[in-house]
PDB file of N, CA and C in Angstrom:
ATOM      1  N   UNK A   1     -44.089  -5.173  96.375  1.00  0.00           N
ATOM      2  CA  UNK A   1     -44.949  -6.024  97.146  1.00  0.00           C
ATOM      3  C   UNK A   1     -45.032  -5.507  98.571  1.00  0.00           C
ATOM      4  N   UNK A   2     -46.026  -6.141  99.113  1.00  0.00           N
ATOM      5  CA  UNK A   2     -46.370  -5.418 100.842  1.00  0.00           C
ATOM      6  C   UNK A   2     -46.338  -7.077 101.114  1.00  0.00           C
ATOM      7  N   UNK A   3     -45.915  -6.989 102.776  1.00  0.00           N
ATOM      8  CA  UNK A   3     -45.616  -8.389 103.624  1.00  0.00           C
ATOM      9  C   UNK A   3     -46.798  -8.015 104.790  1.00  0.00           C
ATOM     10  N   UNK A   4     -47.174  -9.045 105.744  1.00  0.00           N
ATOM     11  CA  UNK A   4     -47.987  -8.747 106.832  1.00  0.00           C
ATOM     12  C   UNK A   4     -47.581  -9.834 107.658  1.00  0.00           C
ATOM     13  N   UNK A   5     -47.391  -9.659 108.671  1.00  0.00           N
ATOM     14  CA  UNK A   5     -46.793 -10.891 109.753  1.00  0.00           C
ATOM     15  C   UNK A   5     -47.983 -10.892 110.765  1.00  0.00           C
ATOM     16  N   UNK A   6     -48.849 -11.794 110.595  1.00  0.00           N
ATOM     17  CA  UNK A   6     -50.163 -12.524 111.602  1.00  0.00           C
ATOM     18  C   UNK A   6     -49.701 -13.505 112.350  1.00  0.00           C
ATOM     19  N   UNK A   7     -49.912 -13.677 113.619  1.00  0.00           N
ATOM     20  CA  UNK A   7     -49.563 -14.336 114.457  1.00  0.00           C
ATOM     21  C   UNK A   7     -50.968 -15.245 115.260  1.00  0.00           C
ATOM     22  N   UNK A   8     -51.433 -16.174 115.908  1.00  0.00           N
ATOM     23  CA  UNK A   8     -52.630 -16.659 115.768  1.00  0.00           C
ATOM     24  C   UNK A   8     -52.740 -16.396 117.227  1.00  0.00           C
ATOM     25  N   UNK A   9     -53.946 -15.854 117.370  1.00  0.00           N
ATOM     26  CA  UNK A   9     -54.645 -15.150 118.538  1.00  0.00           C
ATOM     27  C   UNK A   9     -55.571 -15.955 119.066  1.00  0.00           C
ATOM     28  N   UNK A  10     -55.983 -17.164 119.052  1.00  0.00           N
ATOM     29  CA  UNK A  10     -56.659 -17.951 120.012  1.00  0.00           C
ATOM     30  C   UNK A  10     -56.957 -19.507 118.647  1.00  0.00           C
ATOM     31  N   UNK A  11     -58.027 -19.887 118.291  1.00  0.00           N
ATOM     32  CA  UNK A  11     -58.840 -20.769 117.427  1.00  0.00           C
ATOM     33  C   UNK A  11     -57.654 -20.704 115.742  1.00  0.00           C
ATOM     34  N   UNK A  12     -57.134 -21.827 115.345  1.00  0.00           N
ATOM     35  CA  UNK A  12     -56.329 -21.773 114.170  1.00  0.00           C
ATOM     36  C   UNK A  12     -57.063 -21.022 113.230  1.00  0.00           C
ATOM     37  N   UNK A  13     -57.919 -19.967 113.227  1.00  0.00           N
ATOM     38  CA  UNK A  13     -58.182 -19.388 112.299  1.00  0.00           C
ATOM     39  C   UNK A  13     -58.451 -17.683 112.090  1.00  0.00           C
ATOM     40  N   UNK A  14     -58.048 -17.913 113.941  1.00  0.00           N
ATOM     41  CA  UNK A  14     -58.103 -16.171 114.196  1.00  0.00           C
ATOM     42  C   UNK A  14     -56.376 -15.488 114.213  1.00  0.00           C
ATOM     43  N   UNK A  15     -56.348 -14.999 113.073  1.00  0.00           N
ATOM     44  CA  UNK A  15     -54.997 -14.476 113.429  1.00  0.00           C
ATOM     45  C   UNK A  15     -55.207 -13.011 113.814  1.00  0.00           C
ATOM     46  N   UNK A  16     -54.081 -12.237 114.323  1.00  0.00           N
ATOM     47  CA  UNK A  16     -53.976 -10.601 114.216  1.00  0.00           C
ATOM     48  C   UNK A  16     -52.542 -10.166 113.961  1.00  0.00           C
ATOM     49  N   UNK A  17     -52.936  -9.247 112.816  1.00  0.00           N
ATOM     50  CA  UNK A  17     -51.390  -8.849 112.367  1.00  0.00           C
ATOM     51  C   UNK A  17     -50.727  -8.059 113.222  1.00  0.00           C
ATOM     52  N   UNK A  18     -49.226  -8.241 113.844  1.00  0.00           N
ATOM     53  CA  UNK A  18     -48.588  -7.456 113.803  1.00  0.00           C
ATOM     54  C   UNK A  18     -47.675  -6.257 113.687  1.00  0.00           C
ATOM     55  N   UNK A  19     -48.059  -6.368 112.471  1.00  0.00           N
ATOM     56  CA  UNK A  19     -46.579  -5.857 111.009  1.00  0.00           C
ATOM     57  C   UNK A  19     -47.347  -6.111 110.086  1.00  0.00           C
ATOM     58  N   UNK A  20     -47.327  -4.692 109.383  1.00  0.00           N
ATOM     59  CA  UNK A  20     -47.530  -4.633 107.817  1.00  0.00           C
ATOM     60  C   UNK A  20     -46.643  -3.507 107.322  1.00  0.00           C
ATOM     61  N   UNK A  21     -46.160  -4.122 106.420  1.00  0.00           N
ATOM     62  CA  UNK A  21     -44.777  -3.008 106.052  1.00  0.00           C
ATOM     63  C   UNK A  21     -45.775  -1.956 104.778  1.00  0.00           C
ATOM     64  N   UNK A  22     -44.783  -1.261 104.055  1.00  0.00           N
ATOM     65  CA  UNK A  22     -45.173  -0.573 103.443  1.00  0.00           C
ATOM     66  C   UNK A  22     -44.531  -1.006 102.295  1.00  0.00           C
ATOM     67  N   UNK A  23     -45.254  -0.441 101.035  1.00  0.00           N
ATOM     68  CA  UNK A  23     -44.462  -0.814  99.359  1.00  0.00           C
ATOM     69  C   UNK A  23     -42.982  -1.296  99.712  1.00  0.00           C
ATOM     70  N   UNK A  24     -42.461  -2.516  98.978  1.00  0.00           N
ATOM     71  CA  UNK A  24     -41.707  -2.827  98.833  1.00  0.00           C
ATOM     72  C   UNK A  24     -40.855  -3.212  97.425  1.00  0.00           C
ATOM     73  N   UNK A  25     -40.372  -1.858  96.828  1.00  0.00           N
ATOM     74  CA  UNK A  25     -39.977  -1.900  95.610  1.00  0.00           C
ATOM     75  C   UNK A  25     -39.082  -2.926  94.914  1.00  0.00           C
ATOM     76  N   UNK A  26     -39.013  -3.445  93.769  1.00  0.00           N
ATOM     77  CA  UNK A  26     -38.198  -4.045  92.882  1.00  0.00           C
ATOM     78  C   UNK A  26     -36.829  -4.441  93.864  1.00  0.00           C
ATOM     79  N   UNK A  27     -35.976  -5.124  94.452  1.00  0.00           N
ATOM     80  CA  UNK A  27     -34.654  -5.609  94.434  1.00  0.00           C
ATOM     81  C   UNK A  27     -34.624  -4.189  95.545  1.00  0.00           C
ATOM     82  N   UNK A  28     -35.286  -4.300  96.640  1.00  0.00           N
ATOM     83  CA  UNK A  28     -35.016  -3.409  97.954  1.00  0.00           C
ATOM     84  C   UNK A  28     -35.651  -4.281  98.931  1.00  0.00           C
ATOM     85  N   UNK A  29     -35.179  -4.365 100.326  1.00  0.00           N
ATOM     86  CA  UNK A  29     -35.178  -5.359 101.323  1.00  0.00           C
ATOM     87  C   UNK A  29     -35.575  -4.658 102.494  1.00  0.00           C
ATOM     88  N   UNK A  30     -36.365  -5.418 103.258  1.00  0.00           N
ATOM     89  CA  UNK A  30     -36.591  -4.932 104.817  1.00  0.00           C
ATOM     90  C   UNK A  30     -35.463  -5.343 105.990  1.00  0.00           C
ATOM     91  N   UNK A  31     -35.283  -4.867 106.618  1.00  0.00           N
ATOM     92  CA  UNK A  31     -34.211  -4.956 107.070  1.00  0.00           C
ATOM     93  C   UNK A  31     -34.448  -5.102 108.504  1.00  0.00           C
ATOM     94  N   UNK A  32     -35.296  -4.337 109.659  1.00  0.00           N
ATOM     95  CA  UNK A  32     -36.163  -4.223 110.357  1.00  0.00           C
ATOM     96  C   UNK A  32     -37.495  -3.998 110.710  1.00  0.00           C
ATOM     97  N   UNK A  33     -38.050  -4.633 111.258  1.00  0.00           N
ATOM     98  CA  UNK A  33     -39.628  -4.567 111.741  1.00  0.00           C
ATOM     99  C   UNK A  33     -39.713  -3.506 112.984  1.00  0.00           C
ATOM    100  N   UNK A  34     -40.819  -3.001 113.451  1.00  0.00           N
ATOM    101  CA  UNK A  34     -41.171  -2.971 114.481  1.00  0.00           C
ATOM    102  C   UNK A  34     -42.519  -3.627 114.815  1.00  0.00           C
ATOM    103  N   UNK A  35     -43.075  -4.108 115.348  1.00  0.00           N
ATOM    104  CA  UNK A  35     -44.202  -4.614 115.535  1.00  0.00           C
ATOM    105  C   UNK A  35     -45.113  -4.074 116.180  1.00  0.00           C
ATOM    106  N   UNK A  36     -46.705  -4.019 116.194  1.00  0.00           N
ATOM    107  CA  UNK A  36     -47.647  -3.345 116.646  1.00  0.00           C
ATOM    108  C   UNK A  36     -47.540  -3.419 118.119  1.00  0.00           C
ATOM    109  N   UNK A  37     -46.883  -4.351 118.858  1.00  0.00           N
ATOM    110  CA  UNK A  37     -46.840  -4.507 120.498  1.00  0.00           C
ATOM    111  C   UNK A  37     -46.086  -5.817 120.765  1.00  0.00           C
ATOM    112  N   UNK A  38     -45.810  -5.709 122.157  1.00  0.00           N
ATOM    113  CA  UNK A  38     -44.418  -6.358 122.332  1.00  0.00           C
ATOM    114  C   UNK A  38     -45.102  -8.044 123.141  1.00  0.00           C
ATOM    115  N   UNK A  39     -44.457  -9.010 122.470  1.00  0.00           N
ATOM    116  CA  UNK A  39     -45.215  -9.679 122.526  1.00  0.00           C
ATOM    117  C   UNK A  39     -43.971 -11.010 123.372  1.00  0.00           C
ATOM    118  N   UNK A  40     -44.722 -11.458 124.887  1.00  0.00           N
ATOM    119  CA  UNK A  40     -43.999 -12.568 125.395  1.00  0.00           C
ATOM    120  C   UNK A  40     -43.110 -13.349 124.580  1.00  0.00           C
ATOM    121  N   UNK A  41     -42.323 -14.168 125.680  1.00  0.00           N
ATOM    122  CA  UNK A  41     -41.364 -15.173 125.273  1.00  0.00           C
ATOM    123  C   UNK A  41     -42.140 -16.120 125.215  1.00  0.00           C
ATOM    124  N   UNK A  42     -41.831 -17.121 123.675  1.00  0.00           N
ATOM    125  CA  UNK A  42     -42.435 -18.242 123.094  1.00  0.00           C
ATOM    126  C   UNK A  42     -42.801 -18.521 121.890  1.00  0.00           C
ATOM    127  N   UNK A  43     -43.087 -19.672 121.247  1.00  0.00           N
ATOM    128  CA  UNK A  43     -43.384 -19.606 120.220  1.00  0.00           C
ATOM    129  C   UNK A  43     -44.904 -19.358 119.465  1.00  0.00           C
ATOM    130  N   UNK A  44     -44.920 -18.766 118.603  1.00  0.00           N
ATOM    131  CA  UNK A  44     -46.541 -18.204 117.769  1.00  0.00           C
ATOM    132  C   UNK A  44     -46.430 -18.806 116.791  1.00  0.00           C
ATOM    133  N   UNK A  45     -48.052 -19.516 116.077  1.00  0.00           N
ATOM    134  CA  UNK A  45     -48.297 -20.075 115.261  1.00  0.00           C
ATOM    135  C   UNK A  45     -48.722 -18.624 114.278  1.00  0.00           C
ATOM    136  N   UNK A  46     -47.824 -18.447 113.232  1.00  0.00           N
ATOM    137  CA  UNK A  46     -48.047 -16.745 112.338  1.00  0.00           C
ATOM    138  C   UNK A  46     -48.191 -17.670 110.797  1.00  0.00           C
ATOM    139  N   UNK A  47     -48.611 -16.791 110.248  1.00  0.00           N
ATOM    140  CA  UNK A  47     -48.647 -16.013 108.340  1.00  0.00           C
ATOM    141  C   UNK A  47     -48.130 -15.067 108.225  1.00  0.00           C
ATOM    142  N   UNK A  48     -47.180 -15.540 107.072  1.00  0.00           N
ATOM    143  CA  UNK A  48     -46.361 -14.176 106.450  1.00  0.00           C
ATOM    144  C   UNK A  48     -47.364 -14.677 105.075  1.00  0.00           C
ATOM    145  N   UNK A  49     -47.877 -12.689 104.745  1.00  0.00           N
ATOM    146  CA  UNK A  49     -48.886 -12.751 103.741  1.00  0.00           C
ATOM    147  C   UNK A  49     -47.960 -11.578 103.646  1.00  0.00           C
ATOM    148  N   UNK A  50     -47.931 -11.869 101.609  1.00  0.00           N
ATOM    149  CA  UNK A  50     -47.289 -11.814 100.680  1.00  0.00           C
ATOM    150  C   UNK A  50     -48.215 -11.596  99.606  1.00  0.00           C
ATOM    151  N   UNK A  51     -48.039  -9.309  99.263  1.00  0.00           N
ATOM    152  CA  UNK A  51     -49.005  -9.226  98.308  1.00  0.00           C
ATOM    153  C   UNK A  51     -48.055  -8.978  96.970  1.00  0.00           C
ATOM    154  N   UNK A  52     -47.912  -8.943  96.160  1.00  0.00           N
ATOM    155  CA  UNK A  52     -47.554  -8.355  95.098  1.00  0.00           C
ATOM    156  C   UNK A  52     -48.237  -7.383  94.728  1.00  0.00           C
ATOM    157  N   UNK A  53     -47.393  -6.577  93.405  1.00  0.00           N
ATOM    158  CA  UNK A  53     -48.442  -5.246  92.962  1.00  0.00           C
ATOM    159  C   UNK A  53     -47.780  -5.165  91.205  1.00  0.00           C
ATOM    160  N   UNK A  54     -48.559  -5.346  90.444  1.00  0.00           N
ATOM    161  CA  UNK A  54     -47.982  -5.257  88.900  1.00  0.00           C
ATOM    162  C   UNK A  54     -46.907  -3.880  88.768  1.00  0.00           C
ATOM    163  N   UNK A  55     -46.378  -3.974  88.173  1.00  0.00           N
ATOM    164  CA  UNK A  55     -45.062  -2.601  87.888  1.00  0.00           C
ATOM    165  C   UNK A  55     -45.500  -2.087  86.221  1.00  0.00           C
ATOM    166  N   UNK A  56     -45.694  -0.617  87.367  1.00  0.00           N
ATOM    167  CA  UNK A  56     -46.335   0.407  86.326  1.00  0.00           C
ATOM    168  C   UNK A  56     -47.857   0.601  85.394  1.00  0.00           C
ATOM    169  N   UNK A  57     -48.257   1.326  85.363  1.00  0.00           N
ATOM    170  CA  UNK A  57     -49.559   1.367  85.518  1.00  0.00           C
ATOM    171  C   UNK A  57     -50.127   1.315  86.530  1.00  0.00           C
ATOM    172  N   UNK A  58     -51.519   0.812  87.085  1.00  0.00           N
ATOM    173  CA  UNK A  58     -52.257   1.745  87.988  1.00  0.00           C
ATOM    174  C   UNK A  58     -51.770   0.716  89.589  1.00  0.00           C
ATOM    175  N   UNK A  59     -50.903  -0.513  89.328  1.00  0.00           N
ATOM    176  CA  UNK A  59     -50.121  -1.025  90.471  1.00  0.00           C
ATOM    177  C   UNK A  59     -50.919  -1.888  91.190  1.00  0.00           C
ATOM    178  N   UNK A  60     -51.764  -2.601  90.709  1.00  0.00           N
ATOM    179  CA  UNK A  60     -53.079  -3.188  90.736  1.00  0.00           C
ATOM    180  C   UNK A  60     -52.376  -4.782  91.149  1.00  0.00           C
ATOM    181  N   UNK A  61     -52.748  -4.991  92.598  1.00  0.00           N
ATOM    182  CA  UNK A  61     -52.861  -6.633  92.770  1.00  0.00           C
ATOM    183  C   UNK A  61     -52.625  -7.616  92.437  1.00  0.00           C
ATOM    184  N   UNK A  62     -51.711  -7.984  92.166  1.00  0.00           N
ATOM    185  CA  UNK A  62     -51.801  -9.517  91.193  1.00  0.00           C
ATOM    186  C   UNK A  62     -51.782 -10.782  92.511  1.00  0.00           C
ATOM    187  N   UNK A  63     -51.732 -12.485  92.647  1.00  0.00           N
ATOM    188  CA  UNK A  63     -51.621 -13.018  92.999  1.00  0.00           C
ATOM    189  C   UNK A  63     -51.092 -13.318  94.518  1.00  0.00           C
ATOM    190  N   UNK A  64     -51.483 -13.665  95.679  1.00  0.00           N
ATOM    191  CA  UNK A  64     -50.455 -13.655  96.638  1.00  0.00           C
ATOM    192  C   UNK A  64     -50.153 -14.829  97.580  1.00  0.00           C
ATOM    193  N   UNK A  65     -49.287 -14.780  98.513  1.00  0.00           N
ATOM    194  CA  UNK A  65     -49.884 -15.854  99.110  1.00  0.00           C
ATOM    195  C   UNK A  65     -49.613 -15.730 100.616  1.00  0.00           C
ATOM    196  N   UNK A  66     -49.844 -17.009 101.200  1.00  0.00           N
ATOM    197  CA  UNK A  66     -49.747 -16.733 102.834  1.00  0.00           C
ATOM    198  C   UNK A  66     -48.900 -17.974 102.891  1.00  0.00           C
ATOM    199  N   UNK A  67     -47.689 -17.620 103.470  1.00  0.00           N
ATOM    200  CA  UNK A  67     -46.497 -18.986 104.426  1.00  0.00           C
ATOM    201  C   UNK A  67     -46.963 -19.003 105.489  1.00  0.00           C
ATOM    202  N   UNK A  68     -47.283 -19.903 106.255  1.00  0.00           N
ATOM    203  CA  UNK A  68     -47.739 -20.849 107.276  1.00  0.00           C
ATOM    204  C   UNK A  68     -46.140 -20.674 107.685  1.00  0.00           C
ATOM    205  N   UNK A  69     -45.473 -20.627 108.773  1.00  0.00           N
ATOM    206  CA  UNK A  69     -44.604 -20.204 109.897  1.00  0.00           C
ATOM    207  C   UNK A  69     -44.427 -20.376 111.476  1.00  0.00           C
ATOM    208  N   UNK A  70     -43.321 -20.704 111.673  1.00  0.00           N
ATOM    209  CA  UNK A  70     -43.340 -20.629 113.648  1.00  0.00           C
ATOM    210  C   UNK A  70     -42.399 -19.032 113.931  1.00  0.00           C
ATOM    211  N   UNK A  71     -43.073 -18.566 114.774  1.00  0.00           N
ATOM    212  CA  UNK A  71     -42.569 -17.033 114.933  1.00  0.00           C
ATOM    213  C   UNK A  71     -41.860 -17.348 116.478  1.00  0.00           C
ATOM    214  N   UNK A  72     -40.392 -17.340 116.736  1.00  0.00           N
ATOM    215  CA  UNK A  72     -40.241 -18.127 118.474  1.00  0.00           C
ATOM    216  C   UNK A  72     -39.430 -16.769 118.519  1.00  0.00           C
ATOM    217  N   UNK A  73     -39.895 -16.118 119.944  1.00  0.00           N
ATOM    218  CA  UNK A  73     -39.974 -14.676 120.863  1.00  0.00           C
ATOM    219  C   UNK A  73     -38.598 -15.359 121.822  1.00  0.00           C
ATOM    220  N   UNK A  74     -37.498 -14.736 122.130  1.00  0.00           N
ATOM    221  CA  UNK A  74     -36.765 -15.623 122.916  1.00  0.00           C
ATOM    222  C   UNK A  74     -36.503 -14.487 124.075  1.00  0.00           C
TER     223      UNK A  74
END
């Protein structure tokens, strides 16, 4: 699966991602981020979007979803 961490950039419906990791295989963990830019102290209204990918064969999309989240910068 691939993760994307959106953080909301003005109107509850404009987000911009931060972070998008890369393939995330079977029972292997992220451990650190870096993020696209360094972002003040406070809290962000974010989505963690959550893709999956079928195992084996052509690795094709299945179902995903988005967690609604408080992201707090300290």
């Amino acid at each position: 699966m691939t993760f994307e961490l959106k953080i909301c950039s003005g109107s509850e419906t404009d987000y911009e991602t931060i972070y998008t990791s890369g393939l995330v295989e079977p029972g292997k963990h992220i451990y650190n981020i870096t993020l696209s830019r360094a972002l003040e102290k406070g809290t962000y209204q974010a989505i963690i979007h959550v893709q999956p990918y079928r195992i084996g064969g052509n690795h094709s999309p299945t179902n995903n979803a988005d967690i609604r989240t408080e992201l707090i910068v300290e």
